[in-house]
PDB file of N, CA and C in Angstrom:
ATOM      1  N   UNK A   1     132.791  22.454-111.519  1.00  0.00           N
ATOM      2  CA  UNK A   1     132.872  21.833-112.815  1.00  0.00           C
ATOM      3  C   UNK A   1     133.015  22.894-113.912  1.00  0.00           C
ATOM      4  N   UNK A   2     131.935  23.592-113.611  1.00  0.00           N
ATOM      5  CA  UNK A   2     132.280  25.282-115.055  1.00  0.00           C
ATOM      6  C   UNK A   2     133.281  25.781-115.000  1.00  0.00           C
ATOM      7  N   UNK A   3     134.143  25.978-113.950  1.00  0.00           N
ATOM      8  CA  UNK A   3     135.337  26.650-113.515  1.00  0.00           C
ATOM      9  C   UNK A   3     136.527  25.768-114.296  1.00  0.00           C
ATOM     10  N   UNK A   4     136.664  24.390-114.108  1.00  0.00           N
ATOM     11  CA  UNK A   4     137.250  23.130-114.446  1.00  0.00           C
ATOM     12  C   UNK A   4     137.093  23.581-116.073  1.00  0.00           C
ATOM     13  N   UNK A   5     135.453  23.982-116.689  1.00  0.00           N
ATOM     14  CA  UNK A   5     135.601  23.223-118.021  1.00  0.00           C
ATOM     15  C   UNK A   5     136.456  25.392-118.670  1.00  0.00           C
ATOM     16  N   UNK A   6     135.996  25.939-117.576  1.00  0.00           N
ATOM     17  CA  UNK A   6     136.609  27.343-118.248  1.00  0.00           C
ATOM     18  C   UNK A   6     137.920  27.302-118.110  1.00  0.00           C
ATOM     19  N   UNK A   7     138.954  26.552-117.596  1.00  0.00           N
ATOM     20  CA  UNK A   7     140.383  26.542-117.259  1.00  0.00           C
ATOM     21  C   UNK A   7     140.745  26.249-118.373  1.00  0.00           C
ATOM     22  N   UNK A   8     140.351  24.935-118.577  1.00  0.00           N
ATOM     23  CA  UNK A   8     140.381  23.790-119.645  1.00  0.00           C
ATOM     24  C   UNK A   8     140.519  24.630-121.193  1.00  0.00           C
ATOM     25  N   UNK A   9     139.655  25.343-121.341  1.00  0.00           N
ATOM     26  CA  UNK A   9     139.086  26.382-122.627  1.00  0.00           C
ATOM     27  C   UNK A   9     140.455  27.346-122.683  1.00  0.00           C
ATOM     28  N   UNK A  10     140.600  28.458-121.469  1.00  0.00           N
ATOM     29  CA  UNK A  10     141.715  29.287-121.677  1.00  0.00           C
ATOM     30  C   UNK A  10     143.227  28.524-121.926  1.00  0.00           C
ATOM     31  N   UNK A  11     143.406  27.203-121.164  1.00  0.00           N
ATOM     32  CA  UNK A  11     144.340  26.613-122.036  1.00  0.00           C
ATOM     33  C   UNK A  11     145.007  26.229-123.364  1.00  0.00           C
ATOM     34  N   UNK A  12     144.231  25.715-123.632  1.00  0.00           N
ATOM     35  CA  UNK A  12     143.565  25.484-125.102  1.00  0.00           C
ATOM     36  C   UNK A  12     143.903  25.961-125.926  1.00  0.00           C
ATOM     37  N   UNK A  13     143.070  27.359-125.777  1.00  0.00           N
ATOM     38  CA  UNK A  13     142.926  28.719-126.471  1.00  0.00           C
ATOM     39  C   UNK A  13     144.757  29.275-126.310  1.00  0.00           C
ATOM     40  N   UNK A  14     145.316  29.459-125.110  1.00  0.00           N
ATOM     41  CA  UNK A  14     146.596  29.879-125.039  1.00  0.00           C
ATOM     42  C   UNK A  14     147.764  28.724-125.851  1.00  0.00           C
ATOM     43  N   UNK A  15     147.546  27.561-125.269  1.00  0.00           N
ATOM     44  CA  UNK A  15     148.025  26.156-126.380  1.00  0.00           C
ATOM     45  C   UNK A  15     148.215  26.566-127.977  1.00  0.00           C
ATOM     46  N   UNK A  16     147.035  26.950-128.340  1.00  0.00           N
ATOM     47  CA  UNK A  16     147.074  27.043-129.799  1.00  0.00           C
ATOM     48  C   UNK A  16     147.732  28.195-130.237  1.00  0.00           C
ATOM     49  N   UNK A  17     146.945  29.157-129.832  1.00  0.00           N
ATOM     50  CA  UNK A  17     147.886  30.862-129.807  1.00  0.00           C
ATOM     51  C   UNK A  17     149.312  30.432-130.079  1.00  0.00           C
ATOM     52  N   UNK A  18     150.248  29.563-128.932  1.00  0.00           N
ATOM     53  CA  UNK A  18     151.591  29.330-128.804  1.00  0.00           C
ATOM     54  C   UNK A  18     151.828  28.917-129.926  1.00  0.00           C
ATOM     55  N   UNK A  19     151.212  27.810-130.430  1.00  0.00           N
ATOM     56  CA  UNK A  19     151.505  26.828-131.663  1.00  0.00           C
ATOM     57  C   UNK A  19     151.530  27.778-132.972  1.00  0.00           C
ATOM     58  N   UNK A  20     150.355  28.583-132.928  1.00  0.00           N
ATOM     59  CA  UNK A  20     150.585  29.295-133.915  1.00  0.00           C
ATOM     60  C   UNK A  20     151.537  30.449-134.406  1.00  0.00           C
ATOM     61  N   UNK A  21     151.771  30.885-133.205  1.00  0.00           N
ATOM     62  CA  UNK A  21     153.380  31.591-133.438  1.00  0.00           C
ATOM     63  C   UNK A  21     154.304  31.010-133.959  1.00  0.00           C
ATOM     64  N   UNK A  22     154.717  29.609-133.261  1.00  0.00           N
ATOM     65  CA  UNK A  22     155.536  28.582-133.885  1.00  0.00           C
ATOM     66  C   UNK A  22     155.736  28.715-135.400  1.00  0.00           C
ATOM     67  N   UNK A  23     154.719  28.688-135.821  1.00  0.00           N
ATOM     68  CA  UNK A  23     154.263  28.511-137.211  1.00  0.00           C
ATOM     69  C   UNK A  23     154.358  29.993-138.186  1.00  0.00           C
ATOM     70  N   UNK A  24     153.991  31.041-137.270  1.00  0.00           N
ATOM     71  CA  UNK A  24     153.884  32.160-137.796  1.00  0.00           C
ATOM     72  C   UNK A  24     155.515  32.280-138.096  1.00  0.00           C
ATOM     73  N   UNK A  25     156.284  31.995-137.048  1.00  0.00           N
ATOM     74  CA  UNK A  25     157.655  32.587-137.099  1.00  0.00           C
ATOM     75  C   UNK A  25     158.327  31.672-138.553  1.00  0.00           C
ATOM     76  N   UNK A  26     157.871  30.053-138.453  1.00  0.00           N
ATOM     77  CA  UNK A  26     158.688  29.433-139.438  1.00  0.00           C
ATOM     78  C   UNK A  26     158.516  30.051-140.528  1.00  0.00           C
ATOM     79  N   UNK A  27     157.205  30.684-140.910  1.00  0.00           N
ATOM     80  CA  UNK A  27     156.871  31.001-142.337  1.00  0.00           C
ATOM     81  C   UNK A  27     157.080  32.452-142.190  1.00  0.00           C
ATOM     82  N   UNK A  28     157.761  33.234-141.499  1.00  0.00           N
ATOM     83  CA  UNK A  28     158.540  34.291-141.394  1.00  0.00           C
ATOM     84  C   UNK A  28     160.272  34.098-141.900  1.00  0.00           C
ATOM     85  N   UNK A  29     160.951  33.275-141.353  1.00  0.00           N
ATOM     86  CA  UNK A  29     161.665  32.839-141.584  1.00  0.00           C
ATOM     87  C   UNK A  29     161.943  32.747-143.217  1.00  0.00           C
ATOM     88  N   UNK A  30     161.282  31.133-143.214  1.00  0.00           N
ATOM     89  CA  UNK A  30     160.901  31.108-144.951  1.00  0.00           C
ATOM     90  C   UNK A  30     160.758  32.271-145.898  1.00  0.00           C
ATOM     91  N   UNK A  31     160.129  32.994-145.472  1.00  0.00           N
ATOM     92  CA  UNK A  31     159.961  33.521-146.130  1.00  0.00           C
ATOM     93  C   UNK A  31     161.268  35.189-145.868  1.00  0.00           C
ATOM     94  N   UNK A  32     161.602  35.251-145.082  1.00  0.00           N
ATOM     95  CA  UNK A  32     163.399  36.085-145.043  1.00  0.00           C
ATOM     96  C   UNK A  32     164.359  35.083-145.557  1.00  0.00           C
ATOM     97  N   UNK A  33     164.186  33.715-146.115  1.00  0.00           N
ATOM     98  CA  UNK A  33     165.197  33.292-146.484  1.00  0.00           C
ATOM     99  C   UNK A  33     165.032  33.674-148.212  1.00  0.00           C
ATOM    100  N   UNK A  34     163.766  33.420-148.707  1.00  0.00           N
ATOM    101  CA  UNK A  34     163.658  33.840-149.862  1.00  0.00           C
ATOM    102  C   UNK A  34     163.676  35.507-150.496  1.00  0.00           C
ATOM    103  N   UNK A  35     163.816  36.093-149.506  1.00  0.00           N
ATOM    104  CA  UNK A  35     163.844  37.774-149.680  1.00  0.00           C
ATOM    105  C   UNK A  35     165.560  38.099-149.386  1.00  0.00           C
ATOM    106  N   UNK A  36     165.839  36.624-148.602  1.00  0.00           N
ATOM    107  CA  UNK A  36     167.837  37.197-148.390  1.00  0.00           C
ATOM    108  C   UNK A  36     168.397  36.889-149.993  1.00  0.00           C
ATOM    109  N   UNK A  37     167.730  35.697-150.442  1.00  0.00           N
ATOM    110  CA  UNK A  37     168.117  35.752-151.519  1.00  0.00           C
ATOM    111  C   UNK A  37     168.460  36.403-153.072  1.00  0.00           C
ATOM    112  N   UNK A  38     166.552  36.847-152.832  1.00  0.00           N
ATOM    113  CA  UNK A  38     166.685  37.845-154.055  1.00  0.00           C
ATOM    114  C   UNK A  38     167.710  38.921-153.764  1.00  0.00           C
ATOM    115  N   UNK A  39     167.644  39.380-152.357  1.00  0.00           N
ATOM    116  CA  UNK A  39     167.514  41.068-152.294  1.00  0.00           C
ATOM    117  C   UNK A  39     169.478  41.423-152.130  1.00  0.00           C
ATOM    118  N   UNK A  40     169.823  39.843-150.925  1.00  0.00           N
ATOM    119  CA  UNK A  40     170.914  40.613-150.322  1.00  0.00           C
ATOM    120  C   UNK A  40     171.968  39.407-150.600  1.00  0.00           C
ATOM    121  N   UNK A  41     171.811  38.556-151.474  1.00  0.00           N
ATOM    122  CA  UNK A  41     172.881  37.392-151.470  1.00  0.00           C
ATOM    123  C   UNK A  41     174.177  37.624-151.913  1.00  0.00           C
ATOM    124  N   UNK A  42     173.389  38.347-153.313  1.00  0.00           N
ATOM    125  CA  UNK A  42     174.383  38.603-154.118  1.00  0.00           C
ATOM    126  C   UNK A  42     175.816  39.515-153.582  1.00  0.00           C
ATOM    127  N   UNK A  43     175.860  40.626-152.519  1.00  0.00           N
ATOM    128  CA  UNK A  43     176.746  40.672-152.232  1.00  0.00           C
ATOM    129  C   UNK A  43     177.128  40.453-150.750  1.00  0.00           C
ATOM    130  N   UNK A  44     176.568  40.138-149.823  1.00  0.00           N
ATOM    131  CA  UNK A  44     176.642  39.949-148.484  1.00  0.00           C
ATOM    132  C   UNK A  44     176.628  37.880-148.951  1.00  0.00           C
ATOM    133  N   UNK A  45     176.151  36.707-149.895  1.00  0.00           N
ATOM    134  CA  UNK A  45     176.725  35.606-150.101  1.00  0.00           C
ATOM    135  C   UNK A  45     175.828  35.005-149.617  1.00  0.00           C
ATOM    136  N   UNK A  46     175.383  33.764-149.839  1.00  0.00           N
ATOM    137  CA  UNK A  46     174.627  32.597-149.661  1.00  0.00           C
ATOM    138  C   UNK A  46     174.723  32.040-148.172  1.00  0.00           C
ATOM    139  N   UNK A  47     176.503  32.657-147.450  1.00  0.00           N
ATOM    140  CA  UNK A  47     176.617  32.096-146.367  1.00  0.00           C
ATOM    141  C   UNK A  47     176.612  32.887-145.224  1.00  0.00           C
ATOM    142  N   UNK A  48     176.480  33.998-145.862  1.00  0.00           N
ATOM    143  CA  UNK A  48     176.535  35.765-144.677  1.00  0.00           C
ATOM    144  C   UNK A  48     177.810  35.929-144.452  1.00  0.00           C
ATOM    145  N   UNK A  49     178.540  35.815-145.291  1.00  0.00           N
ATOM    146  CA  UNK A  49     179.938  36.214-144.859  1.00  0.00           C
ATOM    147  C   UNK A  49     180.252  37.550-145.227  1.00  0.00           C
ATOM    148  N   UNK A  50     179.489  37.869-146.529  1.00  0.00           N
ATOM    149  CA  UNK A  50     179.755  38.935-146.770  1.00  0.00           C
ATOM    150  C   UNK A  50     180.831  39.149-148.340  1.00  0.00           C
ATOM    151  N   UNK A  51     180.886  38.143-148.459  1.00  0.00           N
ATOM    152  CA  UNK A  51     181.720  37.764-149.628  1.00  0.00           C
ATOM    153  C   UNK A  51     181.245  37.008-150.844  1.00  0.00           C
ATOM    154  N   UNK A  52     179.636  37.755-151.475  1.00  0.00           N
ATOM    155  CA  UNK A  52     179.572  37.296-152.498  1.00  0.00           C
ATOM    156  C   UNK A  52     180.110  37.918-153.502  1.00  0.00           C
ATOM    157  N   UNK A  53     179.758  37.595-155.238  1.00  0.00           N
ATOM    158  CA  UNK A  53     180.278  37.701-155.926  1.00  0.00           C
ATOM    159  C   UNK A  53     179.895  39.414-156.723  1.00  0.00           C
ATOM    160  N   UNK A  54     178.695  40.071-156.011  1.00  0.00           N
ATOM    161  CA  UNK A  54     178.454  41.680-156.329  1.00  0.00           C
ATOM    162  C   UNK A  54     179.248  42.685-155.092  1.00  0.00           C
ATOM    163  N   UNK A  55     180.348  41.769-154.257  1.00  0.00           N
ATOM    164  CA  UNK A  55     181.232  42.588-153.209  1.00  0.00           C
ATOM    165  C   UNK A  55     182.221  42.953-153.611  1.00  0.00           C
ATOM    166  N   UNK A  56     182.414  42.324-154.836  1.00  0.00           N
ATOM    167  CA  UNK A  56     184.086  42.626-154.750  1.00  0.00           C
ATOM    168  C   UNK A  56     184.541  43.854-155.419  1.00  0.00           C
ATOM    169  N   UNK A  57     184.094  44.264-155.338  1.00  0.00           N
ATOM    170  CA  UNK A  57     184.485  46.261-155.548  1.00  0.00           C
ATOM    171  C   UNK A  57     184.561  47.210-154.447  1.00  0.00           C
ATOM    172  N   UNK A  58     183.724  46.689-153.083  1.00  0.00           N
ATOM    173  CA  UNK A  58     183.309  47.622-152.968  1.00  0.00           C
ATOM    174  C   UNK A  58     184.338  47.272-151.407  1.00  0.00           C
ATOM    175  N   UNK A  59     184.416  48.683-151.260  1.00  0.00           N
ATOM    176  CA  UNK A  59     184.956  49.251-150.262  1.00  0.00           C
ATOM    177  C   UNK A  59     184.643  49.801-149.251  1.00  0.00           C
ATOM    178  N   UNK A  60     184.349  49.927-148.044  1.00  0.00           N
ATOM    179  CA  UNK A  60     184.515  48.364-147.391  1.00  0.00           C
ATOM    180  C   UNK A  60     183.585  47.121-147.896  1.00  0.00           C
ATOM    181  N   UNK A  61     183.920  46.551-147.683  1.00  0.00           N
ATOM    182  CA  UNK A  61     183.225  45.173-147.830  1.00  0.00           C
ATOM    183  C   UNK A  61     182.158  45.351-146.767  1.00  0.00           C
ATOM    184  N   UNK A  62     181.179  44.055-147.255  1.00  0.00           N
ATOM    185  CA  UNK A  62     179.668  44.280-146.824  1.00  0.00           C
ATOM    186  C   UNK A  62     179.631  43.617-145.343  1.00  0.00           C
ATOM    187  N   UNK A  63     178.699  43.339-144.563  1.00  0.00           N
ATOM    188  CA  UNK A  63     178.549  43.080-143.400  1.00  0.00           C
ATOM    189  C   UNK A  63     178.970  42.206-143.468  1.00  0.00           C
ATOM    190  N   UNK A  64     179.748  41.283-142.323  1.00  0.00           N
ATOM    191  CA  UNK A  64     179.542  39.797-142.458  1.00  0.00           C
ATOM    192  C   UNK A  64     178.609  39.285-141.159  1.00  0.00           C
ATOM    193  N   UNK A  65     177.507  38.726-141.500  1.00  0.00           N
ATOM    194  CA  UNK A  65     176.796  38.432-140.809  1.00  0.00           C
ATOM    195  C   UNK A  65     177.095  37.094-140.073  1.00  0.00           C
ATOM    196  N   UNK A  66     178.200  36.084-140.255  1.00  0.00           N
ATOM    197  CA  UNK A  66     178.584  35.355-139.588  1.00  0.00           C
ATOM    198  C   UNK A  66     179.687  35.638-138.347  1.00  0.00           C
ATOM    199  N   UNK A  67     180.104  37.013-138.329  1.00  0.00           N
ATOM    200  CA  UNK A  67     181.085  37.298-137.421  1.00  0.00           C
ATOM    201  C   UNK A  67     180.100  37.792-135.944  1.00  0.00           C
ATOM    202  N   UNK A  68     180.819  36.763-135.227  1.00  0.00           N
ATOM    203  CA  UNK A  68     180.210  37.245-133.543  1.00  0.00           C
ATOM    204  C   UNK A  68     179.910  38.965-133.413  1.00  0.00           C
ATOM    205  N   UNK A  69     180.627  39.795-133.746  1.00  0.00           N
ATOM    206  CA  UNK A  69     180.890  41.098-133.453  1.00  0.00           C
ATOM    207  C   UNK A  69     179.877  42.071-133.613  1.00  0.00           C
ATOM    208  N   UNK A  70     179.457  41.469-135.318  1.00  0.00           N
ATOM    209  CA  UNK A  70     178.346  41.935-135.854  1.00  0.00           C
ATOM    210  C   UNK A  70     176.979  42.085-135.291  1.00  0.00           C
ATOM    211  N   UNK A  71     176.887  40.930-134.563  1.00  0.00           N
ATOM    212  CA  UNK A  71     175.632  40.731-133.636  1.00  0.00           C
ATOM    213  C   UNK A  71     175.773  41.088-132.216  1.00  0.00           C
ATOM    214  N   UNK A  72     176.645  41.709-131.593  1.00  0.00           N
ATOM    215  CA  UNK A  72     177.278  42.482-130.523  1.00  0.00           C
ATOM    216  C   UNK A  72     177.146  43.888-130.666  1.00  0.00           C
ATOM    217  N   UNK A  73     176.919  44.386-131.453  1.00  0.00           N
ATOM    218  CA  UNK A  73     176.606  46.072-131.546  1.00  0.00           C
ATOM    219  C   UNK A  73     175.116  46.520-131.309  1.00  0.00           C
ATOM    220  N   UNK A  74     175.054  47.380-130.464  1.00  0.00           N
ATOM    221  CA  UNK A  74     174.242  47.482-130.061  1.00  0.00           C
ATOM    222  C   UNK A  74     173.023  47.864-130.976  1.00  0.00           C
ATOM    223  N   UNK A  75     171.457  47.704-130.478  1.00  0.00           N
ATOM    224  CA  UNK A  75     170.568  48.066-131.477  1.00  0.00           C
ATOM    225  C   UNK A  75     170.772  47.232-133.112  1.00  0.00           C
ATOM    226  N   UNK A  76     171.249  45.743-133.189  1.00  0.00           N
ATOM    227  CA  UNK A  76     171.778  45.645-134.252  1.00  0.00           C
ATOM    228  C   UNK A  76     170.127  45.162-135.136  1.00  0.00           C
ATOM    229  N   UNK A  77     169.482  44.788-134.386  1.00  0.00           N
ATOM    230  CA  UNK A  77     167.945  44.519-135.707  1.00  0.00           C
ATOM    231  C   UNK A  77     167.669  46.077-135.888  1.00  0.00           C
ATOM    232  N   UNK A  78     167.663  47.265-135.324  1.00  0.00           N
ATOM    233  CA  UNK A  78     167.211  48.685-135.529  1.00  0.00           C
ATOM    234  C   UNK A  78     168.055  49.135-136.726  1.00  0.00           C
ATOM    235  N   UNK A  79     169.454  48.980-136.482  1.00  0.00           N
ATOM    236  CA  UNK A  79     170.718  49.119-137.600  1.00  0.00           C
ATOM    237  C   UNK A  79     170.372  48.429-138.600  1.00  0.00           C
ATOM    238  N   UNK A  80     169.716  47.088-138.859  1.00  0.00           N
ATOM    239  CA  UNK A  80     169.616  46.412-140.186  1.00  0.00           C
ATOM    240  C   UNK A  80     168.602  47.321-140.950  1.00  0.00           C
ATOM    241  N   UNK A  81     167.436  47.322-139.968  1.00  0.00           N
ATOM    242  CA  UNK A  81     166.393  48.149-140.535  1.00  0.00           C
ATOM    243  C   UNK A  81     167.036  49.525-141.013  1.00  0.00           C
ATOM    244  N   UNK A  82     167.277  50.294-140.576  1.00  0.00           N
ATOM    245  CA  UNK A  82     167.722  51.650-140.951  1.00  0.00           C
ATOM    246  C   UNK A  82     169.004  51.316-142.156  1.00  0.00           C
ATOM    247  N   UNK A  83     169.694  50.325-142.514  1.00  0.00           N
ATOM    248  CA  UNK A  83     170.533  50.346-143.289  1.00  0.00           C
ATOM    249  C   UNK A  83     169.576  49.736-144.661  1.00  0.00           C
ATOM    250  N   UNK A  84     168.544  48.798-144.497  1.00  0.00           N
ATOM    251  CA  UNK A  84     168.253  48.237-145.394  1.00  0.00           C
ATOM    252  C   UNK A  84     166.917  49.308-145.872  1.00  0.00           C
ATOM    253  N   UNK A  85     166.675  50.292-145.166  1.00  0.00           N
ATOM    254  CA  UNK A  85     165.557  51.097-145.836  1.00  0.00           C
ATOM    255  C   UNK A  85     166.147  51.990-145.883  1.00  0.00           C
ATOM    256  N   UNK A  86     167.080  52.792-145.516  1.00  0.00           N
ATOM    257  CA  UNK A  86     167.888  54.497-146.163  1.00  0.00           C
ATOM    258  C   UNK A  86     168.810  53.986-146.756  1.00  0.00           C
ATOM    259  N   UNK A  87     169.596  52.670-146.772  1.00  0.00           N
ATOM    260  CA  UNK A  87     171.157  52.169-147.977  1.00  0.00           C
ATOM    261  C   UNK A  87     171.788  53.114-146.623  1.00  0.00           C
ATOM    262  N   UNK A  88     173.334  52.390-147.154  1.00  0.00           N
ATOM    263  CA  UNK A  88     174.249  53.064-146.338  1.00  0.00           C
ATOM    264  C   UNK A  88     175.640  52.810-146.612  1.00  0.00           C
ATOM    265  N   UNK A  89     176.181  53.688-147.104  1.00  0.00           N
ATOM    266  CA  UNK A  89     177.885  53.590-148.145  1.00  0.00           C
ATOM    267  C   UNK A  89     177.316  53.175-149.287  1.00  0.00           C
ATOM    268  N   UNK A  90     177.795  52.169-149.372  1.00  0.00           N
ATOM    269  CA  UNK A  90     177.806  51.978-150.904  1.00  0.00           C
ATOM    270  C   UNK A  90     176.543  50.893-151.238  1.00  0.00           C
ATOM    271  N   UNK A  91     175.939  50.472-149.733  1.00  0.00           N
ATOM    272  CA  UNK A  91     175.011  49.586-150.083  1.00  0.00           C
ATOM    273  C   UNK A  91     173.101  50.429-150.320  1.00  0.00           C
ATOM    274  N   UNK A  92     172.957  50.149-151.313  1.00  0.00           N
ATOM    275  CA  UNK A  92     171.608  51.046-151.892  1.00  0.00           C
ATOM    276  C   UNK A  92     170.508  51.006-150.490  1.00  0.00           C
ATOM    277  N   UNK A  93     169.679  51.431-150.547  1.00  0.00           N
ATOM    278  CA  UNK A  93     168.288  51.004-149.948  1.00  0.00           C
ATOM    279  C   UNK A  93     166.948  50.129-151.016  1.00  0.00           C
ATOM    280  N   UNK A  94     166.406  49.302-149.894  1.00  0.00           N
ATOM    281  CA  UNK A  94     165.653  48.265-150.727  1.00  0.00           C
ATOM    282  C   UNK A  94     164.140  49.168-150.022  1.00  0.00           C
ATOM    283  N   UNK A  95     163.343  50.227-150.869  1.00  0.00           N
ATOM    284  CA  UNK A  95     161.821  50.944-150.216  1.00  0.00           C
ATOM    285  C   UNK A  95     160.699  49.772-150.684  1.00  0.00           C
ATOM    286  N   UNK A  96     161.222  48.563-151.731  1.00  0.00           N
ATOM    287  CA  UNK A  96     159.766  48.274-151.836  1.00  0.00           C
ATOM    288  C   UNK A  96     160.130  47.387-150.802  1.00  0.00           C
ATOM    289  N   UNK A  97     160.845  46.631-150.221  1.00  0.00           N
ATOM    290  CA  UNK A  97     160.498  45.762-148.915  1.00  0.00           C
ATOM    291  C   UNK A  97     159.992  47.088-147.785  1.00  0.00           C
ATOM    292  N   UNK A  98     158.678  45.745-147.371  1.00  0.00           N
ATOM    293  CA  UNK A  98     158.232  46.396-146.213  1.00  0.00           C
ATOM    294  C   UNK A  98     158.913  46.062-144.837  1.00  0.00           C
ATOM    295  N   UNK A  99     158.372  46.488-143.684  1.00  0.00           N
ATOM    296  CA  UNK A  99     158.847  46.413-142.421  1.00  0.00           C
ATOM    297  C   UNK A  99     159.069  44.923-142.207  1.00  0.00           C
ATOM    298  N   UNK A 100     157.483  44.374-142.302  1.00  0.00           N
ATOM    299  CA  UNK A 100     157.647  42.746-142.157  1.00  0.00           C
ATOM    300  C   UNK A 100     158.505  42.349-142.786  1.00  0.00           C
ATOM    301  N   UNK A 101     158.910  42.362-144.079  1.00  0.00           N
ATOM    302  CA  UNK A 101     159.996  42.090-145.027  1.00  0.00           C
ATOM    303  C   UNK A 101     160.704  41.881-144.560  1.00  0.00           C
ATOM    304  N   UNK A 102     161.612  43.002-144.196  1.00  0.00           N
ATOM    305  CA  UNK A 102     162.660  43.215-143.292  1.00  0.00           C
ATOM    306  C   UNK A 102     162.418  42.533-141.902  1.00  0.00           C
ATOM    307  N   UNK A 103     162.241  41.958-141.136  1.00  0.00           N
ATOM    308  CA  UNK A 103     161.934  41.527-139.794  1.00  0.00           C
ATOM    309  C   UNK A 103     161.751  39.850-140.354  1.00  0.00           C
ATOM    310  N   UNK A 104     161.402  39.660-141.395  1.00  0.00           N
ATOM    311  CA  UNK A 104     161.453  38.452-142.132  1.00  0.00           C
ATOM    312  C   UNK A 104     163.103  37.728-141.980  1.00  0.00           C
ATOM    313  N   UNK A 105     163.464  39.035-142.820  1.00  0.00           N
ATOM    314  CA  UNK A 105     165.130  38.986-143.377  1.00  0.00           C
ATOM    315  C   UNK A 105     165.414  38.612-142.047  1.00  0.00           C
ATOM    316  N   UNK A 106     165.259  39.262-141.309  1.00  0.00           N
ATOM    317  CA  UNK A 106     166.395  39.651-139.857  1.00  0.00           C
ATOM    318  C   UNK A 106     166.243  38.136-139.274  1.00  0.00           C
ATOM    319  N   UNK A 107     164.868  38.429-138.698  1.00  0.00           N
ATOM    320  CA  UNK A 107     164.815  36.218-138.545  1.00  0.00           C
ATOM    321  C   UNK A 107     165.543  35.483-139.201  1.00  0.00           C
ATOM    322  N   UNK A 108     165.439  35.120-140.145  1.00  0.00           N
ATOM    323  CA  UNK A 108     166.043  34.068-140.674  1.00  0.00           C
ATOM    324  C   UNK A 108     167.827  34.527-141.137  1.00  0.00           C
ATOM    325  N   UNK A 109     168.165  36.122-140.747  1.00  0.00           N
ATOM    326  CA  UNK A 109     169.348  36.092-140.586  1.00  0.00           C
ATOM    327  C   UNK A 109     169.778  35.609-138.997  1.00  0.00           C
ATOM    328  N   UNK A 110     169.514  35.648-138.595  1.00  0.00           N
ATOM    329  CA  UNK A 110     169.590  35.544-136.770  1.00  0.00           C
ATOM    330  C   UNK A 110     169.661  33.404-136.623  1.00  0.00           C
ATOM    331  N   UNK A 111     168.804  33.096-137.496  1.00  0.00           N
ATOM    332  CA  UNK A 111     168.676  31.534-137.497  1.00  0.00           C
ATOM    333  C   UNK A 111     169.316  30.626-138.450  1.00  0.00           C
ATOM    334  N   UNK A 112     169.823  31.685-139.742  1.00  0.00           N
ATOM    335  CA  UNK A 112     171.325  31.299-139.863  1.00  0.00           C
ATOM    336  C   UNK A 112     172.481  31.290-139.870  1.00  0.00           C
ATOM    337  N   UNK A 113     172.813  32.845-139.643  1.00  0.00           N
ATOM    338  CA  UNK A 113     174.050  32.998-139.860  1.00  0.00           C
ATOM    339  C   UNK A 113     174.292  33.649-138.353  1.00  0.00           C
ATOM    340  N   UNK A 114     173.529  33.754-137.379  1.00  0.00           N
ATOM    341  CA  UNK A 114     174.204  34.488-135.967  1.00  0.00           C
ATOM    342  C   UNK A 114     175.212  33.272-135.316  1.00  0.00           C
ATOM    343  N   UNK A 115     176.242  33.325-134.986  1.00  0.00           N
ATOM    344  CA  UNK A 115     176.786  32.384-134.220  1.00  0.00           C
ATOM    345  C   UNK A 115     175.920  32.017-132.724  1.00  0.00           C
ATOM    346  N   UNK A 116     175.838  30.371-132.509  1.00  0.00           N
ATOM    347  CA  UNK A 116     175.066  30.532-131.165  1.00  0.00           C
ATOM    348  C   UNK A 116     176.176  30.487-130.165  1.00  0.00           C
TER     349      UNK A 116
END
């Protein structure tokens, strides 16, 4: 029966753990959707194409995060990070986002704009 009610408990306990990731990730998400906005809309676009309205100068043009290809290179969440904290060409670096920040961003770039 103790064995029964200790199974019962580590379930539970693992059950909720799960759930709460669930949850952790949505409000990760949420919250990279509101940091894509401030930080990176303006020229990478509302839709990740890469074609908003602070791109059009610049040479090359900015990532497009809706192209299959983009998400085919290898190491590509390590590459966001390293581009979005040192800048790279013409795109600045953002130091007051933190790591989570960034890993925020990347989620909720991955859940909207990665092709499935």
């Amino acid at each position: 029966m103790f064995r029964t009610l200790l199974a019962l408990a580590a379930v539970l306990c693992f059950a909720a753990a799960f759930t709460g990731l669930g949850s952790a990730q949505a409000t990760n998400a949420e919250n990279g959707k509101s940091l894509y906005i401030k930080n990176c809309q303006l020229c990478h676009a509302a839709g990740g194409n890469g074609k908003g309205p602070g791109a059009i100068a610049f040479t090359p043009k900015p990532a497009d995060f809706t192209n299959e290809k983009f998400w085919q290179t290898p190491n590509t969440d390590q590459q966001i990070v390293e581009t979005v904290s040192k800048g790279k060409g013409q795109m600045q670096a953002f130091p007051d986002l933190s790591p989570d920040d960034i890993q925020s961003i990347i989620l909720y770039m991955k859940q909207t704009f990665k092709p499935k």
